[in-house]
Protein backbone atom coordinates (compact mmCIF):
# COMPACT_ATOMS: atom_id res chain seq x y z
CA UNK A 1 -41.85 -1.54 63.97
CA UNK A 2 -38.22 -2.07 64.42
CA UNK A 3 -36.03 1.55 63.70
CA UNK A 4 -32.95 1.68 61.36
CA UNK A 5 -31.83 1.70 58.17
CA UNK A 6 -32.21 -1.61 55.76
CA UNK A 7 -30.96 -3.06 53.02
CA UNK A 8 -33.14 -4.09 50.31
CA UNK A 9 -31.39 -6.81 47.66
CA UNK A 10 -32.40 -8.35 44.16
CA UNK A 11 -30.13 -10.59 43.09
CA UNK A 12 -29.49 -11.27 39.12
CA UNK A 13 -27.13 -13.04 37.12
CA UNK A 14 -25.40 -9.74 36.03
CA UNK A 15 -26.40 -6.90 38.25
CA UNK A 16 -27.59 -6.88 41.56
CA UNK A 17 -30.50 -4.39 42.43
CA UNK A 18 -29.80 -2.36 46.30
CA UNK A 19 -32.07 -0.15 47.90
CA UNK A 20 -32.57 1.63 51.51
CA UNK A 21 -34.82 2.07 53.87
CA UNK A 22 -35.23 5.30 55.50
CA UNK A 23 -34.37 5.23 59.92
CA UNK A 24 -38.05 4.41 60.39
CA UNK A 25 -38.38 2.04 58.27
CA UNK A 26 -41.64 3.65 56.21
CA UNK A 27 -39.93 4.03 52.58
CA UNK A 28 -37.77 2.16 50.43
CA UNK A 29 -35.63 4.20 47.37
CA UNK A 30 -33.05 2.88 44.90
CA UNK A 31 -29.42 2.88 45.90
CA UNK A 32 -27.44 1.53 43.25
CA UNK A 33 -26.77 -1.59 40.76
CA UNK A 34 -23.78 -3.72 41.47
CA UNK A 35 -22.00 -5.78 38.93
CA UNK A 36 -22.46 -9.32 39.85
CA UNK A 37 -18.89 -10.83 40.00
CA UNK A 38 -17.59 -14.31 40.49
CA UNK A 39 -15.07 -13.23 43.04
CA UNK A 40 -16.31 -11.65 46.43
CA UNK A 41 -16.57 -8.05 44.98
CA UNK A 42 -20.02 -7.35 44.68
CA UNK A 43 -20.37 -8.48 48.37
CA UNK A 44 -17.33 -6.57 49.13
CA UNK A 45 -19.22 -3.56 47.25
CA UNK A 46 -22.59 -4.38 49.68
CA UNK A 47 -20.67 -4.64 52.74
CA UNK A 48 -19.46 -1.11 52.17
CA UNK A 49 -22.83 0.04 51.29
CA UNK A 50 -23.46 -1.55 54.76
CA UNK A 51 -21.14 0.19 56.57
CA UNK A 52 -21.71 3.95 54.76
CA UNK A 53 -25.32 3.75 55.32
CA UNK A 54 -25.29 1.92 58.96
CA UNK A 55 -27.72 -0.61 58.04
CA UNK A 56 -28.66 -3.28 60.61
CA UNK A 57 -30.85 -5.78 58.00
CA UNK A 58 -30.08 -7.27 54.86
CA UNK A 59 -33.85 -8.12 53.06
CA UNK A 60 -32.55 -10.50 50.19
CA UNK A 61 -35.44 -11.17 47.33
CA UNK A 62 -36.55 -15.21 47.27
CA UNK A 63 -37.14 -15.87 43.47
CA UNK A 64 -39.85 -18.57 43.71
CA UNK A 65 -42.47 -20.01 41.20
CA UNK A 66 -45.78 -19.03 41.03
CA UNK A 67 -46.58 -21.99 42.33
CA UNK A 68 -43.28 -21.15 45.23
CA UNK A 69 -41.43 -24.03 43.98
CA UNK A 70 -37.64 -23.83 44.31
CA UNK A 71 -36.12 -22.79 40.98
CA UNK A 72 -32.46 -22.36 39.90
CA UNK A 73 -32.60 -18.72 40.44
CA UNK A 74 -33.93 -19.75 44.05
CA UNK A 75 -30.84 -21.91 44.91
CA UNK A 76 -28.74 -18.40 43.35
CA UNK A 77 -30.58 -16.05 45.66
CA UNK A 78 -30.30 -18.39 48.77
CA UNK A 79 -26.23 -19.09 48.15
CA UNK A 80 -25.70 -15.43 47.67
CA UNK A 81 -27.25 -14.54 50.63
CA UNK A 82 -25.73 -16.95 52.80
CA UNK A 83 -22.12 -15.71 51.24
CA UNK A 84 -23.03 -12.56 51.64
CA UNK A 85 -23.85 -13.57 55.76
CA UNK A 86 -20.18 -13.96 55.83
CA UNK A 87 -19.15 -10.33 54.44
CA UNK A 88 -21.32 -8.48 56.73
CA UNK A 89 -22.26 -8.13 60.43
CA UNK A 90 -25.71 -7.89 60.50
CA UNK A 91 -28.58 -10.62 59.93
CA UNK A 92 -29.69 -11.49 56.38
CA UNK A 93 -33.14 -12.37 55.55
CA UNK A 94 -35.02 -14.04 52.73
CA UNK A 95 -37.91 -12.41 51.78
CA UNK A 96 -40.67 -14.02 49.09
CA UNK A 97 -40.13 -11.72 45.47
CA UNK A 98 -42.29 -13.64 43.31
CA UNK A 99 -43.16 -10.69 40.50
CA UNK A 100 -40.96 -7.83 41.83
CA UNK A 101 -38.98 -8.29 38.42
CA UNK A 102 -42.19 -7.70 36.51
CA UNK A 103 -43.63 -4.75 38.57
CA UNK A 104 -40.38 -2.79 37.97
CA UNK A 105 -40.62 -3.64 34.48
CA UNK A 106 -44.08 -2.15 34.57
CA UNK A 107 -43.66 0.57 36.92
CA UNK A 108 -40.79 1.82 34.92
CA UNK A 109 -43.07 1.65 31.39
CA UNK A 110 -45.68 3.56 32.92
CA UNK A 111 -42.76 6.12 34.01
CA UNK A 112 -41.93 6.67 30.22
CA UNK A 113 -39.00 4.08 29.60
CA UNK A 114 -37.91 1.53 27.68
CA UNK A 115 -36.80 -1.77 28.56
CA UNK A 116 -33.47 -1.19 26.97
CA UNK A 117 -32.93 2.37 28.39
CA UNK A 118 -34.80 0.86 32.30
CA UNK A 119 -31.87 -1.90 32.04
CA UNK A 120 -29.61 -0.26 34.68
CA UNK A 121 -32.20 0.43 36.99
CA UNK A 122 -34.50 -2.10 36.46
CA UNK A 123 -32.80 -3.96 39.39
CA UNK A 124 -32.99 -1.26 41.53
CA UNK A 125 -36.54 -0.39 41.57
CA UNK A 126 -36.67 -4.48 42.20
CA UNK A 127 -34.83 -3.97 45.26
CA UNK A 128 -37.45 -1.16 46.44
CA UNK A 129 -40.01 -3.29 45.66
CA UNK A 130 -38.46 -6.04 47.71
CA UNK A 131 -37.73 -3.79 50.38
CA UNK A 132 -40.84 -1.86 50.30
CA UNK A 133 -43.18 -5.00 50.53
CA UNK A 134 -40.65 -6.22 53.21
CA UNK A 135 -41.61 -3.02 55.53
CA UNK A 136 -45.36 -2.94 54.93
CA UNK A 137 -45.30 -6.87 56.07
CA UNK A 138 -43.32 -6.02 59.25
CA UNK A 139 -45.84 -3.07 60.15
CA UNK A 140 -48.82 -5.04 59.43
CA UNK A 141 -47.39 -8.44 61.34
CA UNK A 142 -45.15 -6.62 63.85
CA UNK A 143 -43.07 -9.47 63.30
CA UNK A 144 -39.80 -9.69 61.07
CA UNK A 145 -40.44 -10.46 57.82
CA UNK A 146 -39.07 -13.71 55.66
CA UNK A 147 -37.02 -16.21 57.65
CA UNK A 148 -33.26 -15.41 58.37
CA UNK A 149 -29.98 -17.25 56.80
CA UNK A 150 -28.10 -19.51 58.43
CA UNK A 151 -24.42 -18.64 57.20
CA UNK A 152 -22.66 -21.80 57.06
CA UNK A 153 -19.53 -21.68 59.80
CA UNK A 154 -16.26 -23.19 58.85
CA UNK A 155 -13.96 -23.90 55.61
């Protein structure tokens, strides 16, 4: 198992879930919920997270089917993380997320809230889920999890 602090990342429409890792990689927790912006600020926002928490891998959630089809929120997840490849200097990974969305939901139901109240961290605990799956796969495998981005070089 690789050592250091990660980043754990559920992208949404309007808010973007982040989580941590702790140095040994054995726990995810929540960080915080970023507005989703159509400039560069929420990656702006990320890459400082980056840099305050001295993370060295970004684990992006890959919103696929049930069936792991592409979807549109697939082609969102993979363009954000490839823009979000540019902002930062460490690697960015995709990681599978089919039903993180729905175990926060759940998790945060059997916790005693509401879906209305859970909003702003709804995307948060999706993150740790993310993450946390993320970790267990790289002890169990040994191996990185998800495949890396390719940022795409050039104007």
């Amino acid at each position: 198992m690789r050592s250091g602090v990660r980043l754990g990342i559920d992208v949404g429409k309007v808010r973007i879930g982040v989580s941590r890792s702790d140095l040994h990689g054995m726990l995810a927790t929540p960080v915080e919920t970023v507005a989703r912006s159509e400039d560069a600020a929420d990656r702006r926002r990320i890459a400082g997270i980056v840099t305050e928490l001295g993370v060295f891998e970004i684990i992006v959630g890959l919103p696929l089917a049930l069936s792991g089809a592409h979807t549109a929120s697939t082609a969102d997840a993979i363009g954000f993380a490839e823009a979000l490849g540019h902002e930062v200097e460490v690697p960015v990974r995709l990681v599978d997320e089919r039903l993180s969305t729905v175990s926060a939901h759940a998790a945060l139901r059997a916790s005693g809230k509401n879906s209305k109240s859970a909003r702003p961290v709804v995307d948060q605990v999706a993150a740790t889920i993310i993450l946390q799956h993320a970790l267990d796969a790289e002890r169990a495998t040994g191996h990185p999890p998800g495949k890396p981005i390719e940022p795409n070089i050039g104007p």
